[in-house]
N, C-alpha and C. Protein backbone atom coordinates (compact mmCIF):
# COMPACT_ATOMS: atom_id res chain seq x y z
N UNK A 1 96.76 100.29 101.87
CA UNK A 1 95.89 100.97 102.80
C UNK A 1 95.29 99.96 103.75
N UNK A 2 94.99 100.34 104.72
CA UNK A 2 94.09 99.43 105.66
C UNK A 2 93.20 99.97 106.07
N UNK A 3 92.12 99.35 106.65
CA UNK A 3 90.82 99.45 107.14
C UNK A 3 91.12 100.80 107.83
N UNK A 4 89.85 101.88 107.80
CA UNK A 4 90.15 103.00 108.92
C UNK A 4 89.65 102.49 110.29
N UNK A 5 90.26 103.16 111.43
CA UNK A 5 90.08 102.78 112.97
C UNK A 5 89.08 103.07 113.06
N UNK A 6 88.35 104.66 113.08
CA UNK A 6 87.39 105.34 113.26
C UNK A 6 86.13 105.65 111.83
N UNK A 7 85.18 105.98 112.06
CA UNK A 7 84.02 106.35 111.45
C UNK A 7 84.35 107.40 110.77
N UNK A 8 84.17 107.76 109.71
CA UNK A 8 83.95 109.43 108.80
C UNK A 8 82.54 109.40 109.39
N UNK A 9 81.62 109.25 109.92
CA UNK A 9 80.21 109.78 109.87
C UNK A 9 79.32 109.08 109.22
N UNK A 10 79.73 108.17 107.67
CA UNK A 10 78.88 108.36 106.78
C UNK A 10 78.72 106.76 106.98
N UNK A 11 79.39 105.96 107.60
CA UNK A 11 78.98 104.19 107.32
C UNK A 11 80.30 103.84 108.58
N UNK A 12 79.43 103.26 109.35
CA UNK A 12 80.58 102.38 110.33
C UNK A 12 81.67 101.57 109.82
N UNK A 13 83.01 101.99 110.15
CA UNK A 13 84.16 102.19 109.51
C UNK A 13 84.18 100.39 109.85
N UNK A 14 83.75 99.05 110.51
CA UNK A 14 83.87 97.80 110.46
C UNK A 14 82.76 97.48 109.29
N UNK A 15 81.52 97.86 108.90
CA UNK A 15 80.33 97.25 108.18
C UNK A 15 80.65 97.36 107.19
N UNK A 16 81.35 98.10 106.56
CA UNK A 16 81.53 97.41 104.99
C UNK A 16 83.35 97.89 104.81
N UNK A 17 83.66 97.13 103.89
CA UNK A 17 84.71 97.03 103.41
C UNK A 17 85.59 97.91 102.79
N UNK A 18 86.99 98.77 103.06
CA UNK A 18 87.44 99.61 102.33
C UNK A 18 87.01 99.47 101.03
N UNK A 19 87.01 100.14 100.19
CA UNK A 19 87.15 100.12 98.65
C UNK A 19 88.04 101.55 97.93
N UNK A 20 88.40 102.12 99.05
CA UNK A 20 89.58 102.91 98.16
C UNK A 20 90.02 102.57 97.38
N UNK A 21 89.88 102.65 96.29
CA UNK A 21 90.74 102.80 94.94
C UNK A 21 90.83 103.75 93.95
N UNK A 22 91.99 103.69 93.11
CA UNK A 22 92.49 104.63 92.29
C UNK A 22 91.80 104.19 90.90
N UNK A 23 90.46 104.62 90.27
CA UNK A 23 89.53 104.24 89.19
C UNK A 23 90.57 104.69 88.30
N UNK A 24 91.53 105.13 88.23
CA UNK A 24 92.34 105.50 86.78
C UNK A 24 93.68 105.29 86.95
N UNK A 25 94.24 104.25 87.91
CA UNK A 25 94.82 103.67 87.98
C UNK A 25 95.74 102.80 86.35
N UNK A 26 96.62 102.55 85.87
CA UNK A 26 96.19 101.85 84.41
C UNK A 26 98.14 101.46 84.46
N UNK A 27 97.90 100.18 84.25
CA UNK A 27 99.96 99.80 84.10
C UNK A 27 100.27 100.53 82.64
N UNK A 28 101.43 101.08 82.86
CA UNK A 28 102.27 101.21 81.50
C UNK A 28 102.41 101.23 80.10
N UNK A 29 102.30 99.88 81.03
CA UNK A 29 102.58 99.25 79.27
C UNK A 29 100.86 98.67 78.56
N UNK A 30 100.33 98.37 79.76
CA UNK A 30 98.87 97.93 79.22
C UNK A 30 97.44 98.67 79.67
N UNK A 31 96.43 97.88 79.20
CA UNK A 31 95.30 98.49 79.74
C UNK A 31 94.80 97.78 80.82
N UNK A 32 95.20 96.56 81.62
CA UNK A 32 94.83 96.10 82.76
C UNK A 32 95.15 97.31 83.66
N UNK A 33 94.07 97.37 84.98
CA UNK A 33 93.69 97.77 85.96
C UNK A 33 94.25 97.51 86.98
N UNK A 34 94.87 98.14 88.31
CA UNK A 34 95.59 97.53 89.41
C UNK A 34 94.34 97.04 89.88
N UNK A 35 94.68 95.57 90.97
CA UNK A 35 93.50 95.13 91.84
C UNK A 35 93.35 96.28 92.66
N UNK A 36 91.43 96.46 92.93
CA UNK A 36 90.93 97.59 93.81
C UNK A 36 91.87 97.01 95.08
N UNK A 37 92.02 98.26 96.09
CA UNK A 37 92.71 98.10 97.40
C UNK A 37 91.01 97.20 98.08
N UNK A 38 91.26 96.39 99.13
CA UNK A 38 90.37 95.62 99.68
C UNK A 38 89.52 94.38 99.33
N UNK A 39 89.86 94.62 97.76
CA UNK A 39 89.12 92.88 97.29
C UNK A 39 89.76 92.05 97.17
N UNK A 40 91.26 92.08 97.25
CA UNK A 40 91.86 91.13 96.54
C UNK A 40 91.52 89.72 97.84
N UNK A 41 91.45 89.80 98.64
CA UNK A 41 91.50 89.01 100.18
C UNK A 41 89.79 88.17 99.72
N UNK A 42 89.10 89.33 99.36
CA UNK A 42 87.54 88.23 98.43
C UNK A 42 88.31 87.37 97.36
N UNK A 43 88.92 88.34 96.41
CA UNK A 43 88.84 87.57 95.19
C UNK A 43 89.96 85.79 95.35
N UNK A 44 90.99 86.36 96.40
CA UNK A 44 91.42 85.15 96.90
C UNK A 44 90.74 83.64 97.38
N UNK A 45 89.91 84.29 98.17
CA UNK A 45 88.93 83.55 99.00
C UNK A 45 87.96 82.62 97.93
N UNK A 46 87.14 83.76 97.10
CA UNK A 46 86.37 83.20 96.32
C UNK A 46 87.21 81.99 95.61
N UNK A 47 88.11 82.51 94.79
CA UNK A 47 88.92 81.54 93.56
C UNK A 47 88.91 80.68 94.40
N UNK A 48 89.54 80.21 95.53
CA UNK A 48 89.62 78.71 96.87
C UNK A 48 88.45 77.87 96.59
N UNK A 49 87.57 78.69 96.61
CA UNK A 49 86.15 77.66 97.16
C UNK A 49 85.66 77.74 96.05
N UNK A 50 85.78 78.10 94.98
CA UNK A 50 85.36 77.39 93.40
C UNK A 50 86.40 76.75 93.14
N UNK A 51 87.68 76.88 92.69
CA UNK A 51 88.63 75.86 91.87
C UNK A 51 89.14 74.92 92.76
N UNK A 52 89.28 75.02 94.64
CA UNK A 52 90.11 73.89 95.56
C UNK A 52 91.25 74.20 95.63
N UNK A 53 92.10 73.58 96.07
CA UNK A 53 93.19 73.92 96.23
C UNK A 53 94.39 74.54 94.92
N UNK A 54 94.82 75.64 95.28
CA UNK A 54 95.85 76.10 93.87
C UNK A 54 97.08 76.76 94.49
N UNK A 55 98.17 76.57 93.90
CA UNK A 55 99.44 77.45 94.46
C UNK A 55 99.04 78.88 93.39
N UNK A 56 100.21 80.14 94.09
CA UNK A 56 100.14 80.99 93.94
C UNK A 56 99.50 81.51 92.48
N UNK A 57 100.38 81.28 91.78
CA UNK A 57 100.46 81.18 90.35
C UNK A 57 99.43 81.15 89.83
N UNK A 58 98.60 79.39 90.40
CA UNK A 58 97.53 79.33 89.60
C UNK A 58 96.11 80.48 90.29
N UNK A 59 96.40 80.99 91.74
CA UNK A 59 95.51 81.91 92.01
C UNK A 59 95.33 83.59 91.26
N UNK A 60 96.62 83.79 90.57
CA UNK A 60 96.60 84.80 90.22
C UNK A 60 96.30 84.56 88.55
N UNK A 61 96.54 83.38 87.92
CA UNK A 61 96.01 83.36 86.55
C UNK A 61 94.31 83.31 86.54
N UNK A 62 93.71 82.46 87.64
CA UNK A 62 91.86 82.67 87.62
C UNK A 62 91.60 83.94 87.53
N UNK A 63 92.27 85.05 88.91
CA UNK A 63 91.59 86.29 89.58
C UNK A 63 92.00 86.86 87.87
N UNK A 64 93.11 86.91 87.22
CA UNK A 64 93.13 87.38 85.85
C UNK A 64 92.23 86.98 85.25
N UNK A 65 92.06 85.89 84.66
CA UNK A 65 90.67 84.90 83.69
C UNK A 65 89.38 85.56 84.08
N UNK A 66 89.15 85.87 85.62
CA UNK A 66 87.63 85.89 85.81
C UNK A 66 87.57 87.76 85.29
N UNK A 67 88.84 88.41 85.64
CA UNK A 67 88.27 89.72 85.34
C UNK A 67 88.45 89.81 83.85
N UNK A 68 88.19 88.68 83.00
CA UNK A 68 88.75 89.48 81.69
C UNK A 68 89.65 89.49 81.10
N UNK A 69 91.21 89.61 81.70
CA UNK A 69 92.29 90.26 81.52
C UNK A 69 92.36 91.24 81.72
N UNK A 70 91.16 92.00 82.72
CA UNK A 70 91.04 93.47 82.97
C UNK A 70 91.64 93.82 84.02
N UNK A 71 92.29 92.93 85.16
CA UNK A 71 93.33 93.21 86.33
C UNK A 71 94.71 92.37 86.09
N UNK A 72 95.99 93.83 86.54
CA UNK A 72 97.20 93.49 86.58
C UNK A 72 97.24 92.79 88.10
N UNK A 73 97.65 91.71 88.24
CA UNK A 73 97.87 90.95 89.85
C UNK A 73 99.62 91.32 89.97
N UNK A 74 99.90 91.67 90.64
CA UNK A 74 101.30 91.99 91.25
C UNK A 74 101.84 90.93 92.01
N UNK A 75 102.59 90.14 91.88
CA UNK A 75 102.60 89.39 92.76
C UNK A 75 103.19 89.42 94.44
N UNK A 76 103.97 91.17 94.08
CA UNK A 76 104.43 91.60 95.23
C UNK A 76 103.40 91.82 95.97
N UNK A 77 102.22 91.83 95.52
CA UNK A 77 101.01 91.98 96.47
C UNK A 77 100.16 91.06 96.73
N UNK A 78 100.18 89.67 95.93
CA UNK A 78 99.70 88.76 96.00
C UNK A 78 100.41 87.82 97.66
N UNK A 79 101.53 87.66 97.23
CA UNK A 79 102.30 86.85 98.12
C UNK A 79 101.92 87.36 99.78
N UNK A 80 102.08 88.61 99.96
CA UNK A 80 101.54 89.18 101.32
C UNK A 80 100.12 88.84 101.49
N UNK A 81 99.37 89.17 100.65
CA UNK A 81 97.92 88.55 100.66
C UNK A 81 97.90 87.67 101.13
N UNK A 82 98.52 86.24 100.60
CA UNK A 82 98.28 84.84 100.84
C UNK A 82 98.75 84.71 102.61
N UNK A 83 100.04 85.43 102.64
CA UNK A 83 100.57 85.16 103.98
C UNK A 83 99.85 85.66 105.26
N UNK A 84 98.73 87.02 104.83
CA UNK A 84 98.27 87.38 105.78
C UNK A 84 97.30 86.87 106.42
N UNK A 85 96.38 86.13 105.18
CA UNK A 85 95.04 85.29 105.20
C UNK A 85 95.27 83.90 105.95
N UNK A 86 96.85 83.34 105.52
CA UNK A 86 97.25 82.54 106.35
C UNK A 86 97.41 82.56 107.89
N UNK A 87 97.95 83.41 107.91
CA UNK A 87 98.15 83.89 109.42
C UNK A 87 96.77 83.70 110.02
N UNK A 88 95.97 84.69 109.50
CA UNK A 88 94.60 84.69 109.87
C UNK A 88 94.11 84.04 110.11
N UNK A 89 94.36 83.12 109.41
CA UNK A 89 93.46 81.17 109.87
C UNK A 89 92.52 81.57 108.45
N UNK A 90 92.25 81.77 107.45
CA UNK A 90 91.06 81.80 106.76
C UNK A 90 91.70 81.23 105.45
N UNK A 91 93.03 80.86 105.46
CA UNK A 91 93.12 79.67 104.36
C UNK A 91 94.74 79.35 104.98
N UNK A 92 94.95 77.57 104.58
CA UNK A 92 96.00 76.85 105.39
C UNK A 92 96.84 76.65 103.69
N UNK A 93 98.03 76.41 103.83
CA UNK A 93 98.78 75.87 103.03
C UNK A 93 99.79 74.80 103.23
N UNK A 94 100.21 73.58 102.28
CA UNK A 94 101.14 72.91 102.31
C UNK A 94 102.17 72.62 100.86
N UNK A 95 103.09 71.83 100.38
CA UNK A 95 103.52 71.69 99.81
C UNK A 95 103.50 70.78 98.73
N UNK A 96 103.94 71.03 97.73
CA UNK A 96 103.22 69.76 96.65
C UNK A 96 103.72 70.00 95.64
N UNK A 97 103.36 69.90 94.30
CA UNK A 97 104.18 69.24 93.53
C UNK A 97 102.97 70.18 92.15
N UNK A 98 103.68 71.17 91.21
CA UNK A 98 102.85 71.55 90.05
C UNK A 98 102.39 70.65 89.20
N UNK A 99 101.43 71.15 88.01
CA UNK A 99 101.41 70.89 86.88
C UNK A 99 103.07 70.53 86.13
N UNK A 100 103.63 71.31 86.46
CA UNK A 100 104.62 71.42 85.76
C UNK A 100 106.05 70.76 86.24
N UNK A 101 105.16 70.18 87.48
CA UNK A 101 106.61 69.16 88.55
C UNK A 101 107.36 70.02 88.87
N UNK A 102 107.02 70.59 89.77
CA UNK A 102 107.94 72.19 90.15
C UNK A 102 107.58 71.81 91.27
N UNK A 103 108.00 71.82 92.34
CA UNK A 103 107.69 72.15 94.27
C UNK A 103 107.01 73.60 94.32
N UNK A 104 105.62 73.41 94.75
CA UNK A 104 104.75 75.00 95.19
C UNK A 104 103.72 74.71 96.25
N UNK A 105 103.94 75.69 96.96
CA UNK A 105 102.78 75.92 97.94
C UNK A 105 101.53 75.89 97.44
N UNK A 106 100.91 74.91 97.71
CA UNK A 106 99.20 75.20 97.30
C UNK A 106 98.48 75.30 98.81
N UNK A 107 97.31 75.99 97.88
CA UNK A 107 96.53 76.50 99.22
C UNK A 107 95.43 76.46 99.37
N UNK A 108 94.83 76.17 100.17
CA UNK A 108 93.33 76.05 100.61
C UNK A 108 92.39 76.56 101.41
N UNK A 109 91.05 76.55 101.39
CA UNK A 109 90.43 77.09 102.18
C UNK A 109 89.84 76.61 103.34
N UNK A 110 90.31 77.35 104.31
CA UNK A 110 89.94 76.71 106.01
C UNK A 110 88.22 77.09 106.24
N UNK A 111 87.81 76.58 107.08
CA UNK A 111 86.35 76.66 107.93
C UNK A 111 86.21 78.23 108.16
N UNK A 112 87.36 78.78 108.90
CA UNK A 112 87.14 79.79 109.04
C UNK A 112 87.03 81.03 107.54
N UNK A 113 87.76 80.07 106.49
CA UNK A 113 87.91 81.46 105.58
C UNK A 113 86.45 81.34 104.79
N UNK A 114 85.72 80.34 105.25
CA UNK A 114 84.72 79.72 104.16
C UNK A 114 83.48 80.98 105.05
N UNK A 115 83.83 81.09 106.37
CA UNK A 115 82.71 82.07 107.26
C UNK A 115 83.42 83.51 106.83
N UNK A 116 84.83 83.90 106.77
CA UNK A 116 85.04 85.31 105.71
C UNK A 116 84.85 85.38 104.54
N UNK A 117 84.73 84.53 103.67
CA UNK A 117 84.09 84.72 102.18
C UNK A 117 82.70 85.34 102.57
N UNK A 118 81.77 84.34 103.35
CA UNK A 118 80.38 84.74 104.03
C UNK A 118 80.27 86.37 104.27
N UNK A 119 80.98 86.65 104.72
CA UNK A 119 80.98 87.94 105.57
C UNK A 119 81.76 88.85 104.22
N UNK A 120 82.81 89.03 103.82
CA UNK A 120 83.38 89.98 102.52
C UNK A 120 81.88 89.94 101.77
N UNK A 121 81.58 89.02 101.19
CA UNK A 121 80.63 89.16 100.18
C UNK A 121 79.42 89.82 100.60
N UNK A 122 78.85 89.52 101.35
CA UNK A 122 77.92 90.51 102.06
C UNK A 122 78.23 91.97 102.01
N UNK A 123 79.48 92.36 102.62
CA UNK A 123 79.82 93.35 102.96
C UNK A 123 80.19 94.17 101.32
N UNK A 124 80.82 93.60 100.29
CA UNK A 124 81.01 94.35 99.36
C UNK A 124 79.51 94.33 98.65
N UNK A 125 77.86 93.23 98.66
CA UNK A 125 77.13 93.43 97.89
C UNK A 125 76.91 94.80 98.76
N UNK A 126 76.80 95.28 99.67
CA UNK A 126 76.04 96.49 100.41
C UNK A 126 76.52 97.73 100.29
N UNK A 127 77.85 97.42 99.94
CA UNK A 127 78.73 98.77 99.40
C UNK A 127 78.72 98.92 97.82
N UNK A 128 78.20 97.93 97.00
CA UNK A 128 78.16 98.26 95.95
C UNK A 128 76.63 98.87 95.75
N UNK A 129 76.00 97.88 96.52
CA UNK A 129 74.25 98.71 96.39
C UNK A 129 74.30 100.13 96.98
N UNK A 130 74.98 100.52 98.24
CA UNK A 130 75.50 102.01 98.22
C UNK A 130 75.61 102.64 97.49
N UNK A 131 77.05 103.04 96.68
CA UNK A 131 77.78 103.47 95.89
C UNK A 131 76.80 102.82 94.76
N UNK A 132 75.89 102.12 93.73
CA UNK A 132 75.01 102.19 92.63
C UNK A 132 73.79 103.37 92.88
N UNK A 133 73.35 103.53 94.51
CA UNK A 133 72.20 104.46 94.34
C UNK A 133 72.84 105.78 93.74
N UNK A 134 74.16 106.35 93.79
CA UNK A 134 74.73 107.23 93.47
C UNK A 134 74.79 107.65 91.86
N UNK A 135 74.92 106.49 91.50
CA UNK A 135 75.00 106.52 90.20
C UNK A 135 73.34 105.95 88.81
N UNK A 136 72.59 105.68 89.73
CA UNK A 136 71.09 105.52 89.04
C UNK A 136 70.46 106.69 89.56
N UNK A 137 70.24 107.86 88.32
CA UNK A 137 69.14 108.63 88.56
C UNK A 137 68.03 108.09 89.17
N UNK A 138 67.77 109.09 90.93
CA UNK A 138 66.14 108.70 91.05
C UNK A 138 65.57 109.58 91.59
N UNK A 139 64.81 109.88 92.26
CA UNK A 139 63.45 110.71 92.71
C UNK A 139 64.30 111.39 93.84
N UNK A 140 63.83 112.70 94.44
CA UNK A 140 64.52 112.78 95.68
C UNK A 140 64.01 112.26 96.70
N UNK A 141 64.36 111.74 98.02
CA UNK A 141 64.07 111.37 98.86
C UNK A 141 63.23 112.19 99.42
């Protein structure tokens, strides 16, 4: 999915961040969770600027570690991720050499992706404080 063009009415369709997702979503064979549609581009970002530079692999074993083991990472969806963010300018990559002496792209975070982490995170705390008034009984307005 991508960002909508236009407004529903209810929150300017640029100020916060898709979060369409399928809450009952669930793989097959396990109980991991598909990544929500729209975070994975945070959770990318974030993992950069805590662990430094990591090729693919090792970005998708953290975003696993930090949820738990509670998200399936696809890598068919990972790899576009990385390439798009690249494009974007908000993280650069070069070539290098694994843990495991394997040739892999590792990747890093640019100036610019360090000012979109800035901006995602903002934008998902305000949609989650949204979407929580919904769910804490309170007084009527």
């Amino acid at each position: 999915m991508t960002e909508p063009e236009t407004s529903t009415g209810c929150l300017p369709a640029k100020s916060v961040p898709v979060f369409l997702w399928q809450t009952n979503m669930r793989h097959a064979a396990t109980d991991k969770t598909e990544v929500w549609q729209g975070t994975l581009a945070l959770m990318v970002l974030k993992t950069l600027e805590t662990m430094g530079p990591l090729h693919g692999y090792g970005i998708a074993r953290r975003i696993e570690q930090i949820s738990g083991n509670a998200l399936l990472l696809n890598y068919g969806t990972l790899y576009p991720a990385l390439l798009k963010l690249e494009q974007g300018g908000s993280i650069s990559s070069e070539w290098g050499v694994s843990e495991n002496n394997r040739k892999a792209k590792f990747y890093k975070l640019t100036r610019a992706g360090r000012r979109q982490l800035q901006r995602e995170q903002r934008d998902w705390k305000q949609a989650a404080a949204i979407v929580a008034r919904f769910l804490v009984p309170s007084e009527e307005v």
